[in-house]
C-alpha atoms as a PDB file:
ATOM      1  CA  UNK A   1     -61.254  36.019 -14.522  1.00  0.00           C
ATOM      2  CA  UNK A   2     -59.427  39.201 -15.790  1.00  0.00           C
ATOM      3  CA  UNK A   3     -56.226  40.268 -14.209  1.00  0.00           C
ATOM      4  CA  UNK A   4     -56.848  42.181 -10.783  1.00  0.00           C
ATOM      5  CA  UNK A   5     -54.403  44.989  -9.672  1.00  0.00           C
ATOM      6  CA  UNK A   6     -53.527  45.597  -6.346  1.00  0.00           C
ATOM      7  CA  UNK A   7     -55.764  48.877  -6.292  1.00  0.00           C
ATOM      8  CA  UNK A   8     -58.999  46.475  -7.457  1.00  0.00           C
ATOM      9  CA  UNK A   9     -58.937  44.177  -4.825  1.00  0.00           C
ATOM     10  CA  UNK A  10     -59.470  46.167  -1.639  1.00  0.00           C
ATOM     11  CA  UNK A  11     -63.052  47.830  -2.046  1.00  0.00           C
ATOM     12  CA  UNK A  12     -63.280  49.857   1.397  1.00  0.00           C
ATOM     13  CA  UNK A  13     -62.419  49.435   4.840  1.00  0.00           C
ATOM     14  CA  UNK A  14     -65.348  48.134   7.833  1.00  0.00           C
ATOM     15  CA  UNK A  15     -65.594  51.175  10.210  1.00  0.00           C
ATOM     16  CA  UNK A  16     -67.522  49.325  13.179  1.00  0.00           C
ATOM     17  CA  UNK A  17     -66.633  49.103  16.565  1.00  0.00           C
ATOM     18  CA  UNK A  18     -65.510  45.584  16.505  1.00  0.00           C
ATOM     19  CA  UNK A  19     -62.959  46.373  14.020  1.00  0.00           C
ATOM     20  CA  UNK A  20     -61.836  49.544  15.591  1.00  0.00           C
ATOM     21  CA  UNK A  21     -61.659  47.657  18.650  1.00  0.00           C
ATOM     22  CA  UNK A  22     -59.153  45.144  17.393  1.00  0.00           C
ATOM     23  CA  UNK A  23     -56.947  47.673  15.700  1.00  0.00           C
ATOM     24  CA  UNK A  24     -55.557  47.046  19.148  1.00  0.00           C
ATOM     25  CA  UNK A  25     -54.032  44.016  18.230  1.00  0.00           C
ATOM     26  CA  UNK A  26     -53.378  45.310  14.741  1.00  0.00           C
ATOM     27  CA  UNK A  27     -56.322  43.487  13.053  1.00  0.00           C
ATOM     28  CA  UNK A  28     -57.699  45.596  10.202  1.00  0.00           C
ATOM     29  CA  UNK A  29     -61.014  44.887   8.710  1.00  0.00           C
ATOM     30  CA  UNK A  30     -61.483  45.185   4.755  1.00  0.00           C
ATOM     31  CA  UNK A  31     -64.235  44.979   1.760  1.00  0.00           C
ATOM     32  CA  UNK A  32     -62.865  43.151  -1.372  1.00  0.00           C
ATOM     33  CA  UNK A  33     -63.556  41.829  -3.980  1.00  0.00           C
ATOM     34  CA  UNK A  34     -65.375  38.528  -4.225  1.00  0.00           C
ATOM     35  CA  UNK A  35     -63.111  36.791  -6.643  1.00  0.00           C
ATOM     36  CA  UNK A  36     -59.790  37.923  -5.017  1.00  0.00           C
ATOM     37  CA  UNK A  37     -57.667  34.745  -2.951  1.00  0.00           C
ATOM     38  CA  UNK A  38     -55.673  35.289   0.971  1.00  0.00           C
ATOM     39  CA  UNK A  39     -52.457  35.655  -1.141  1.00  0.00           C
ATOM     40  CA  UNK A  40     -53.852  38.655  -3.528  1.00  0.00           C
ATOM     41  CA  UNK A  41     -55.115  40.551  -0.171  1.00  0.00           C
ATOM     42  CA  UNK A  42     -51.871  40.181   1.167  1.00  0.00           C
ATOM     43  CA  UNK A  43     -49.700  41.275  -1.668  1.00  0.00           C
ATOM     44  CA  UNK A  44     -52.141  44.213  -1.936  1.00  0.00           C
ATOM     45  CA  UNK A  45     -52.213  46.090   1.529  1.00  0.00           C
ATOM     46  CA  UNK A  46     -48.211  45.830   1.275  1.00  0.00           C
ATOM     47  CA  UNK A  47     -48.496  47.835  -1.706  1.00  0.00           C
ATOM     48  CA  UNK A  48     -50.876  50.113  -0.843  1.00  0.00           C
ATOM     49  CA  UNK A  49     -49.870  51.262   2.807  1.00  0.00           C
ATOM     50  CA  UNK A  50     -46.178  51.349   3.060  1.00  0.00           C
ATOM     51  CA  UNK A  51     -44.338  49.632   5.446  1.00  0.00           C
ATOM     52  CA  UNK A  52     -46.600  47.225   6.718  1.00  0.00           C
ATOM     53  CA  UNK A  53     -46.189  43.686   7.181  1.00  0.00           C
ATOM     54  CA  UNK A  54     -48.972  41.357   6.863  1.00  0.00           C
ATOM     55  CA  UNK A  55     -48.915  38.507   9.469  1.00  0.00           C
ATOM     56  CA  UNK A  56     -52.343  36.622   8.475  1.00  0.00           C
ATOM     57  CA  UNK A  57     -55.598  36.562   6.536  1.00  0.00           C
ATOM     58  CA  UNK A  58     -58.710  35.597   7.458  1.00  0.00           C
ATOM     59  CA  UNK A  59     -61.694  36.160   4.910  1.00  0.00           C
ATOM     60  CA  UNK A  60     -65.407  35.145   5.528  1.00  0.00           C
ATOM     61  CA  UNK A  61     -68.249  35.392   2.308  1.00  0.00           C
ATOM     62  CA  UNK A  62     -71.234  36.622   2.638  1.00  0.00           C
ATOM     63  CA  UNK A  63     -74.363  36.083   0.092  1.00  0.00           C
ATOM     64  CA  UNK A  64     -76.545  37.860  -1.189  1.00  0.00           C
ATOM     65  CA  UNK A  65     -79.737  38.044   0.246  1.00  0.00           C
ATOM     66  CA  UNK A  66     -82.723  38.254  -1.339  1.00  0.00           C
ATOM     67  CA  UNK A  67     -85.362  41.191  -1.312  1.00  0.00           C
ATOM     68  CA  UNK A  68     -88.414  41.772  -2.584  1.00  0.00           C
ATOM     69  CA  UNK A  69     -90.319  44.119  -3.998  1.00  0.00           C
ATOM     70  CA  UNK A  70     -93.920  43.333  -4.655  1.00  0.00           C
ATOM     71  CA  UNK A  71     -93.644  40.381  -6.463  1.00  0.00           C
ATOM     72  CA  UNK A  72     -90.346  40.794  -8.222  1.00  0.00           C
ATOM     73  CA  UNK A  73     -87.560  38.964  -6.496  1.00  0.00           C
ATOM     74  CA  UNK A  74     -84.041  39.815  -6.433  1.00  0.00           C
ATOM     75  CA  UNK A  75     -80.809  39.535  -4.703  1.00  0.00           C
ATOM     76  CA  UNK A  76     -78.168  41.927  -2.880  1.00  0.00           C
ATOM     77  CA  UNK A  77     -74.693  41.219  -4.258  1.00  0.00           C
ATOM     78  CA  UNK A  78     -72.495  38.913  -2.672  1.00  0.00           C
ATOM     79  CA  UNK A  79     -69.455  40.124  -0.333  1.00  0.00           C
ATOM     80  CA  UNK A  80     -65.994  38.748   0.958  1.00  0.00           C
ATOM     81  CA  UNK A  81     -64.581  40.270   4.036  1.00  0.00           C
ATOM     82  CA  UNK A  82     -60.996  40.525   5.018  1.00  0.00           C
ATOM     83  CA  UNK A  83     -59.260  40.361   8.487  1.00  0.00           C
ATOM     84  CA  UNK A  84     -55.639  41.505   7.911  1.00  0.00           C
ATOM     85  CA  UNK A  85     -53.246  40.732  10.985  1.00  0.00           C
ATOM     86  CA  UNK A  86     -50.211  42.875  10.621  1.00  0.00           C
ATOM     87  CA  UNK A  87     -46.827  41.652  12.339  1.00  0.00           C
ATOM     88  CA  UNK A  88     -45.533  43.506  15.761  1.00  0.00           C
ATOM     89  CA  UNK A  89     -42.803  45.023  14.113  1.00  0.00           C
ATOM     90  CA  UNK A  90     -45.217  46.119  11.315  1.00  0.00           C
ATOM     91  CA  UNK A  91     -45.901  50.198  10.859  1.00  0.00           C
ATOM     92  CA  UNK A  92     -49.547  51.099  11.471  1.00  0.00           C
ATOM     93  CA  UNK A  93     -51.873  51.934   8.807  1.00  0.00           C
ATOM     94  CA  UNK A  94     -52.408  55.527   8.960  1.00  0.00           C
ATOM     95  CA  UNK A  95     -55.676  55.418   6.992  1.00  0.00           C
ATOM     96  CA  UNK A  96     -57.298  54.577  10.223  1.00  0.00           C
ATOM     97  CA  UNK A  97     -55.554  56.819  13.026  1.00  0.00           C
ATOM     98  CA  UNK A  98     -58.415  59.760  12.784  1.00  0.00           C
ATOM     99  CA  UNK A  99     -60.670  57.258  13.531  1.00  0.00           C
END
């Protein structure tokens, strides 16, 4: 596995209204990369939005599924999705205050 930086590991954020609901209880909702662990997450949203203190990770995979098309079969590409709890005394992520 090569060596991920902080700035490969978090793809995009979710923009859904179940994770802009529970940016109430500052729960943000991230893409990343398949490969990356709970501990490279975390170091990586510290770095990239200052001031924020990450309380807990959850992650959940998702695989690919598989289409068709005619007869040739293939497969989606597989995802990993973060749920980063920040800590009460944490700063807010201002990526997602527009939103």
């Amino acid at each position: 596995m090569a060596d991920l930086k902080y700035y490969d590991i978090i793809l995009r954020p979710v923009v859904t209204e179940k994770s802009m609901n529970a940016m109430a209880e500052k729960k943000y909702t991230f893409l990343v990369r398949p490969e990356a662990n709970k501990i490279q997450i975390k170091e990586a949203v510290e770095k990239m939005f200052e001031g924020t203190k990450v309380k807990q990770v959850n992650t959940s995979n998702k695989d690919g599924k598989t289409r068709r098309r005619g007869m040739t079969l293939g497969k989606t590409a597989k995802t990993k999705k973060a749920i980063v709890q920040l800590t009460a005394e944490s700063k807010e992520i201002e990526f997602f205050e527009g939103m």
